[in-house]
C-alpha atoms as a PDB file:
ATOM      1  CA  UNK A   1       7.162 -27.811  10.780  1.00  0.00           C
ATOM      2  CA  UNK A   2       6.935 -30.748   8.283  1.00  0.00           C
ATOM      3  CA  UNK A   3       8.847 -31.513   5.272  1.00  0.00           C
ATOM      4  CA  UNK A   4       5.466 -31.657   3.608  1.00  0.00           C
ATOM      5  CA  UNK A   5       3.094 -29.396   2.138  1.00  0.00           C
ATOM      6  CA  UNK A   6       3.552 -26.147   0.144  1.00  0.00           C
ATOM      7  CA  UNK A   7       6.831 -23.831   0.965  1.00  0.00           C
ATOM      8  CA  UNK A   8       6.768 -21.177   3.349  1.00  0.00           C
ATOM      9  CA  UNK A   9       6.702 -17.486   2.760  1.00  0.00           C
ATOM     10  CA  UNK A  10      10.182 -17.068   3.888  1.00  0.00           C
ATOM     11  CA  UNK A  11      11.474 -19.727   1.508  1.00  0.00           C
ATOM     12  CA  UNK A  12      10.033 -17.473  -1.936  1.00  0.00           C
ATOM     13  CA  UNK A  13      13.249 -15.525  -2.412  1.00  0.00           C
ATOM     14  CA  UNK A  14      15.452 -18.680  -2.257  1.00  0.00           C
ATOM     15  CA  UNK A  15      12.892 -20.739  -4.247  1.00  0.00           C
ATOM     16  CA  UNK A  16      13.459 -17.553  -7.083  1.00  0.00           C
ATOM     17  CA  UNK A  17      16.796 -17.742  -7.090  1.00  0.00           C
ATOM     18  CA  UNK A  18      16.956 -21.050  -7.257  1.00  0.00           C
ATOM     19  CA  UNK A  19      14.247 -21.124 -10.570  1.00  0.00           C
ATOM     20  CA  UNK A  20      16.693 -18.939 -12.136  1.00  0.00           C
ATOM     21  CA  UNK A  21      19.836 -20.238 -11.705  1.00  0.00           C
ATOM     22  CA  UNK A  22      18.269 -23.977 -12.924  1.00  0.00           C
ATOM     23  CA  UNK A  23      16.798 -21.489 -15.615  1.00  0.00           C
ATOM     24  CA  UNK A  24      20.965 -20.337 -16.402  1.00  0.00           C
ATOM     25  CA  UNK A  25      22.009 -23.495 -16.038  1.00  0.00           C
ATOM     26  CA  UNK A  26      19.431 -25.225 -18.759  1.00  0.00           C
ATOM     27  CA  UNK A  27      20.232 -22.175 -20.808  1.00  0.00           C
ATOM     28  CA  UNK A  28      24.112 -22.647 -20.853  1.00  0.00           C
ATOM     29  CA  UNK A  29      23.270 -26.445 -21.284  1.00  0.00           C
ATOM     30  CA  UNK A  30      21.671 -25.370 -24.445  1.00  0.00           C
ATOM     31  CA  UNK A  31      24.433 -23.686 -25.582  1.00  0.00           C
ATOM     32  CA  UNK A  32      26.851 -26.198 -25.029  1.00  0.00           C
ATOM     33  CA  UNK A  33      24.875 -28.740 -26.774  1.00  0.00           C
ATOM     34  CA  UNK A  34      25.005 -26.273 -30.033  1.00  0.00           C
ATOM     35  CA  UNK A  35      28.517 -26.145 -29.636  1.00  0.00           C
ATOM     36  CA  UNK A  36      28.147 -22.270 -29.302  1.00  0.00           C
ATOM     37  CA  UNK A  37      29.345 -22.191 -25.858  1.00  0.00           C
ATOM     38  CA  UNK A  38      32.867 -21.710 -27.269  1.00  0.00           C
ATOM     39  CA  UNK A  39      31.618 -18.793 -29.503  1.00  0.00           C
ATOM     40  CA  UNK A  40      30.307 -17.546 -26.147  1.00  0.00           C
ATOM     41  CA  UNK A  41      33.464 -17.594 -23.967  1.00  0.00           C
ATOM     42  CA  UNK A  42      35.488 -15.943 -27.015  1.00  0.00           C
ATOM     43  CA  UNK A  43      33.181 -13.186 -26.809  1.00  0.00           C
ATOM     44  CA  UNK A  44      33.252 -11.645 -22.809  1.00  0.00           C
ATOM     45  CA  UNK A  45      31.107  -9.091 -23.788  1.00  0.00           C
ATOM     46  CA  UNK A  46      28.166 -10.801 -24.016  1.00  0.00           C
ATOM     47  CA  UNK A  47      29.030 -12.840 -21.196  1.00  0.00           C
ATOM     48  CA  UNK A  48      28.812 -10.174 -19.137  1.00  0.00           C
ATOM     49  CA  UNK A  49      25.593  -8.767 -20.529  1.00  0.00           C
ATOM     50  CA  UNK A  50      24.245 -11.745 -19.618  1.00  0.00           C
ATOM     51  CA  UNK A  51      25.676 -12.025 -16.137  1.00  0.00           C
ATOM     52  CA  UNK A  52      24.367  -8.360 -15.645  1.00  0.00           C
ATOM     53  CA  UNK A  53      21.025  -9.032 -17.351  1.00  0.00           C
ATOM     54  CA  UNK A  54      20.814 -12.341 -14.918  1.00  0.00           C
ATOM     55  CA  UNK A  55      21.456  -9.856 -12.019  1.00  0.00           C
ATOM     56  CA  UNK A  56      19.076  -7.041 -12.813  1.00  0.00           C
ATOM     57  CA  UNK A  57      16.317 -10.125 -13.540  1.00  0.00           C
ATOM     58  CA  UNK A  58      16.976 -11.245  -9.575  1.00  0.00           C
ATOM     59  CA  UNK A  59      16.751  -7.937  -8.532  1.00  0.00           C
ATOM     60  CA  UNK A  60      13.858  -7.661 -10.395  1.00  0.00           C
ATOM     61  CA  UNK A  61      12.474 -11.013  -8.815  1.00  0.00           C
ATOM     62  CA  UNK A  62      13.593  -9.667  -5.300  1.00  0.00           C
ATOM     63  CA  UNK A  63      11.847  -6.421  -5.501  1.00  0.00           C
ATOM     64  CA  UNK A  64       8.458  -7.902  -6.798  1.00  0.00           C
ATOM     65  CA  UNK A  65       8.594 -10.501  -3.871  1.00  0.00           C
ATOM     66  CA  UNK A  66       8.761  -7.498  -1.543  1.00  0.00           C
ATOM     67  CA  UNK A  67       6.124  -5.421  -2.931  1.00  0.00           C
ATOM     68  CA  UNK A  68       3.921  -8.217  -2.806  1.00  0.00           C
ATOM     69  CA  UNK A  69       4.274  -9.310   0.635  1.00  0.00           C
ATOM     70  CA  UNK A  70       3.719  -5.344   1.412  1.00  0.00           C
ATOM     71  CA  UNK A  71       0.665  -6.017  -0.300  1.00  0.00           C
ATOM     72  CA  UNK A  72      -0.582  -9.424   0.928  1.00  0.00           C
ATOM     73  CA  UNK A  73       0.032  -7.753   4.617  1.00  0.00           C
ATOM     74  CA  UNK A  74      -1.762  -4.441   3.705  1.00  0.00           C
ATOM     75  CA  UNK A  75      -4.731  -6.314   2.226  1.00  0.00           C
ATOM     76  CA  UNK A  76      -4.490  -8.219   5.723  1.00  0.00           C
ATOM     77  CA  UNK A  77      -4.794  -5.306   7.970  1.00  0.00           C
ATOM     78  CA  UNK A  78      -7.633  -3.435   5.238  1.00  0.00           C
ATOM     79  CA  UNK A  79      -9.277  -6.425   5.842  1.00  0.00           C
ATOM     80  CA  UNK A  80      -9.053  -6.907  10.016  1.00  0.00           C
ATOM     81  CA  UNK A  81      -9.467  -2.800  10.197  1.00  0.00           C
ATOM     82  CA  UNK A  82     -12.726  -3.504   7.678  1.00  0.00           C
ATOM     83  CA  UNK A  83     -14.066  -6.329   9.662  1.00  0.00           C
ATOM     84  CA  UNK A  84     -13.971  -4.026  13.045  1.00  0.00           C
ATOM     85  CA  UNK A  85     -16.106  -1.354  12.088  1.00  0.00           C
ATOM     86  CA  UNK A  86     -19.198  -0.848   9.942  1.00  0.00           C
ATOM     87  CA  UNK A  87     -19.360   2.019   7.307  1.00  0.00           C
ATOM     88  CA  UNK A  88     -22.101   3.696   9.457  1.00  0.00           C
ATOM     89  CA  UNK A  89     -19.718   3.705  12.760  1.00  0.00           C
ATOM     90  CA  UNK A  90     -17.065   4.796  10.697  1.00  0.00           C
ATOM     91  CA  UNK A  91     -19.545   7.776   9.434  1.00  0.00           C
ATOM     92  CA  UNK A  92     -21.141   8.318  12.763  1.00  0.00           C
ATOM     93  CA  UNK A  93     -16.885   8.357  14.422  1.00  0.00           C
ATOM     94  CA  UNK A  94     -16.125  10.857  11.184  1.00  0.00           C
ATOM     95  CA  UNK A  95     -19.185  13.416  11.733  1.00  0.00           C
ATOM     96  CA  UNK A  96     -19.137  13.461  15.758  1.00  0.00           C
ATOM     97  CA  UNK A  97     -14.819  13.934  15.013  1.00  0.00           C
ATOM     98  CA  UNK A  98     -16.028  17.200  12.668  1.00  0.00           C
ATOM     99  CA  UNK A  99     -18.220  18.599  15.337  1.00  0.00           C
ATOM    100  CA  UNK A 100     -15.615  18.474  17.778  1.00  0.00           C
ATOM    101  CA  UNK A 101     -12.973  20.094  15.196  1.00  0.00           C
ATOM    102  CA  UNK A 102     -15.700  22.793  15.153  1.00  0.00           C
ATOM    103  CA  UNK A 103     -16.379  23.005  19.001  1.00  0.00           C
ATOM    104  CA  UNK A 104     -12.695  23.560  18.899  1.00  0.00           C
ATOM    105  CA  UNK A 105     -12.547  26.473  16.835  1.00  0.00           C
ATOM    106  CA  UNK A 106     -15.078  28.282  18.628  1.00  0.00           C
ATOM    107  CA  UNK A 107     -13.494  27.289  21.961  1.00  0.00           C
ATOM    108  CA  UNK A 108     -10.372  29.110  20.267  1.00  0.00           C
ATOM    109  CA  UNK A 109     -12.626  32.225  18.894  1.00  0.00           C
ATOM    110  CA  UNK A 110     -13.934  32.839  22.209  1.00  0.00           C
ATOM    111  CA  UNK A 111     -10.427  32.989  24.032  1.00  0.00           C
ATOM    112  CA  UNK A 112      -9.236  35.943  21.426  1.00  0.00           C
ATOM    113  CA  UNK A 113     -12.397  37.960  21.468  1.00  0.00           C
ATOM    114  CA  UNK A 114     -12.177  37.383  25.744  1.00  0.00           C
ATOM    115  CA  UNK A 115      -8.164  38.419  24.818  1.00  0.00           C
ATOM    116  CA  UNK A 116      -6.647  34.962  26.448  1.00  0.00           C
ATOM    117  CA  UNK A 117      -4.330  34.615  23.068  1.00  0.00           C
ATOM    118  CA  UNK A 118      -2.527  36.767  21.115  1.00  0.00           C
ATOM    119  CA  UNK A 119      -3.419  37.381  17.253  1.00  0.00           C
ATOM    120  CA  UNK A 120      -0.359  34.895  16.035  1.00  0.00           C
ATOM    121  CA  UNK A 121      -1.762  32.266  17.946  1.00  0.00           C
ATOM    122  CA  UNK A 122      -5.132  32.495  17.127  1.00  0.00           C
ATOM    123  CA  UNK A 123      -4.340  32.714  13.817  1.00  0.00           C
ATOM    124  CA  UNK A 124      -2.037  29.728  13.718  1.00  0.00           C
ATOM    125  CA  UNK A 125      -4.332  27.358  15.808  1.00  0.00           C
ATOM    126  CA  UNK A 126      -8.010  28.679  13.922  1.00  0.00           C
ATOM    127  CA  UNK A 127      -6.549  28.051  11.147  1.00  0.00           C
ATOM    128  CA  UNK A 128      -5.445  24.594  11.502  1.00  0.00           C
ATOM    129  CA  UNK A 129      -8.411  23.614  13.509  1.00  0.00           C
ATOM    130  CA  UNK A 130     -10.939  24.525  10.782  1.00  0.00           C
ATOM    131  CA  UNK A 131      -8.431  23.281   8.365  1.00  0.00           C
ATOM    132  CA  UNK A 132      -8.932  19.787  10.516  1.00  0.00           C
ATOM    133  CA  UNK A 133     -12.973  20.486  10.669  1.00  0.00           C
ATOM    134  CA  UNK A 134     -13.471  20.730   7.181  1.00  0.00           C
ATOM    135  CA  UNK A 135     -11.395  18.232   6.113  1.00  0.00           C
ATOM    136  CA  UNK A 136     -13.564  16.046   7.970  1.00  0.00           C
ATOM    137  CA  UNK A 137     -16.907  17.475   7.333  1.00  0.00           C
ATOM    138  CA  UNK A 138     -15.751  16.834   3.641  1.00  0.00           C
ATOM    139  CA  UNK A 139     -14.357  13.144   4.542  1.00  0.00           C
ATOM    140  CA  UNK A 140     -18.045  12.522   6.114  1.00  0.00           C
ATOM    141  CA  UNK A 141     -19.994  14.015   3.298  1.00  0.00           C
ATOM    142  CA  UNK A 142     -18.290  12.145   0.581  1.00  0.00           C
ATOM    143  CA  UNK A 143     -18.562   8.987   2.757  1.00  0.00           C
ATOM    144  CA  UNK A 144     -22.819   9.943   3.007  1.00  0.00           C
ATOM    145  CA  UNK A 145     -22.669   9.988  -0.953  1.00  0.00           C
ATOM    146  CA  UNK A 146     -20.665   5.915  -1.379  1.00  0.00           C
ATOM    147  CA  UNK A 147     -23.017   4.554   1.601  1.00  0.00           C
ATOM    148  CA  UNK A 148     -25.853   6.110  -0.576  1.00  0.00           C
ATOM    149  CA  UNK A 149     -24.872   5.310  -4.137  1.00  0.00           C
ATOM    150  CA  UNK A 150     -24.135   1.605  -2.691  1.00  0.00           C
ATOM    151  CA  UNK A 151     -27.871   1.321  -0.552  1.00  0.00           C
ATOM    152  CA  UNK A 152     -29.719   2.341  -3.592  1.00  0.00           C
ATOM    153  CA  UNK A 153     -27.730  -0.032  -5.858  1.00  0.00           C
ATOM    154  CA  UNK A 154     -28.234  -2.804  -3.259  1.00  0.00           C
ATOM    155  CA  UNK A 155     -31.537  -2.213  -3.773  1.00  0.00           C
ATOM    156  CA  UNK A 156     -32.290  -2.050  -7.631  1.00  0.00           C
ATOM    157  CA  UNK A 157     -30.385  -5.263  -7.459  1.00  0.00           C
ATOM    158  CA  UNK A 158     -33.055  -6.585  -5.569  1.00  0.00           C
ATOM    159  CA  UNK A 159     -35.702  -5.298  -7.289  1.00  0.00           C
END
């Protein structure tokens, strides 16, 4: 890599900390020109709020920079994820994933009524199963509605 050219990623934190200790630095310059740097030493107190205001700030600084980068990476895979499939694949994947939950369930009806499972278990895998199945038959109605609501605005926008 060249010495040219914008910083990299990895650089940000150090390029932070570096802004804010020229930012300390400019302000203690400041102070020393007013003569109140004296004042300032006298009084440890404050020079210690400062320190530990100086240290939350980086922390501060730190904490952003990793949130965002969490960010700039999510947006990355929403975006490769969103360029893969089309809403109606994902709605056509969604409904035929409901059916199955459903085919499931009645897979696991017919073994207790043919007495192949106990109660317990039928209970405990029915339940989830239809708990799965309408989940999804929810998920695929409510994604019917946006592809809806967002065809019929496309379309009084080009009326």
């Amino acid at each position: 890599m060249s010495g040219y050219g914008a910083p990299s990623v990895a650089m940000a934190p150090f390029l932070n900390e570096r802004k804010a200790i020229e930012d300390l630095t400019s302000l203690l310059k400041h102070i020393d020109d007013k003569g109140e740097l004296k004042d300032l030493l006298e009084n440890e107190s404050q020079l210690n709020e400062l320190i530990a205001d100086n240290e939350e700030i980086l922390f501060s600084n730190r904490a952003i920079h990793y949130l965002r980068t969490k960010n700039v990476i999510g947006c990355w895979t929403i975006d490769a994820l969103s360029s893969q499939y089309s809403p109606d694949t994902t709605l056509a994947l969604l409904q035929t994933s409901a059916a199955q939950a459903e085919e499931e369930a009645e897979k696991i009806a017919d073994k207790f009524l043919d007495g192949e499972i106990n109660v317990e278990d039928f209970i405990q895998s029915f339940q989830s199963q239809k708990t799965i199945h309408s989940l999804r038959k929810i998920k695929s109605e409510k994604l019917t509605e946006v592809l809806r609501s967002r065809m019929s605005s496309q379309y009084s926008y080009r009326l």
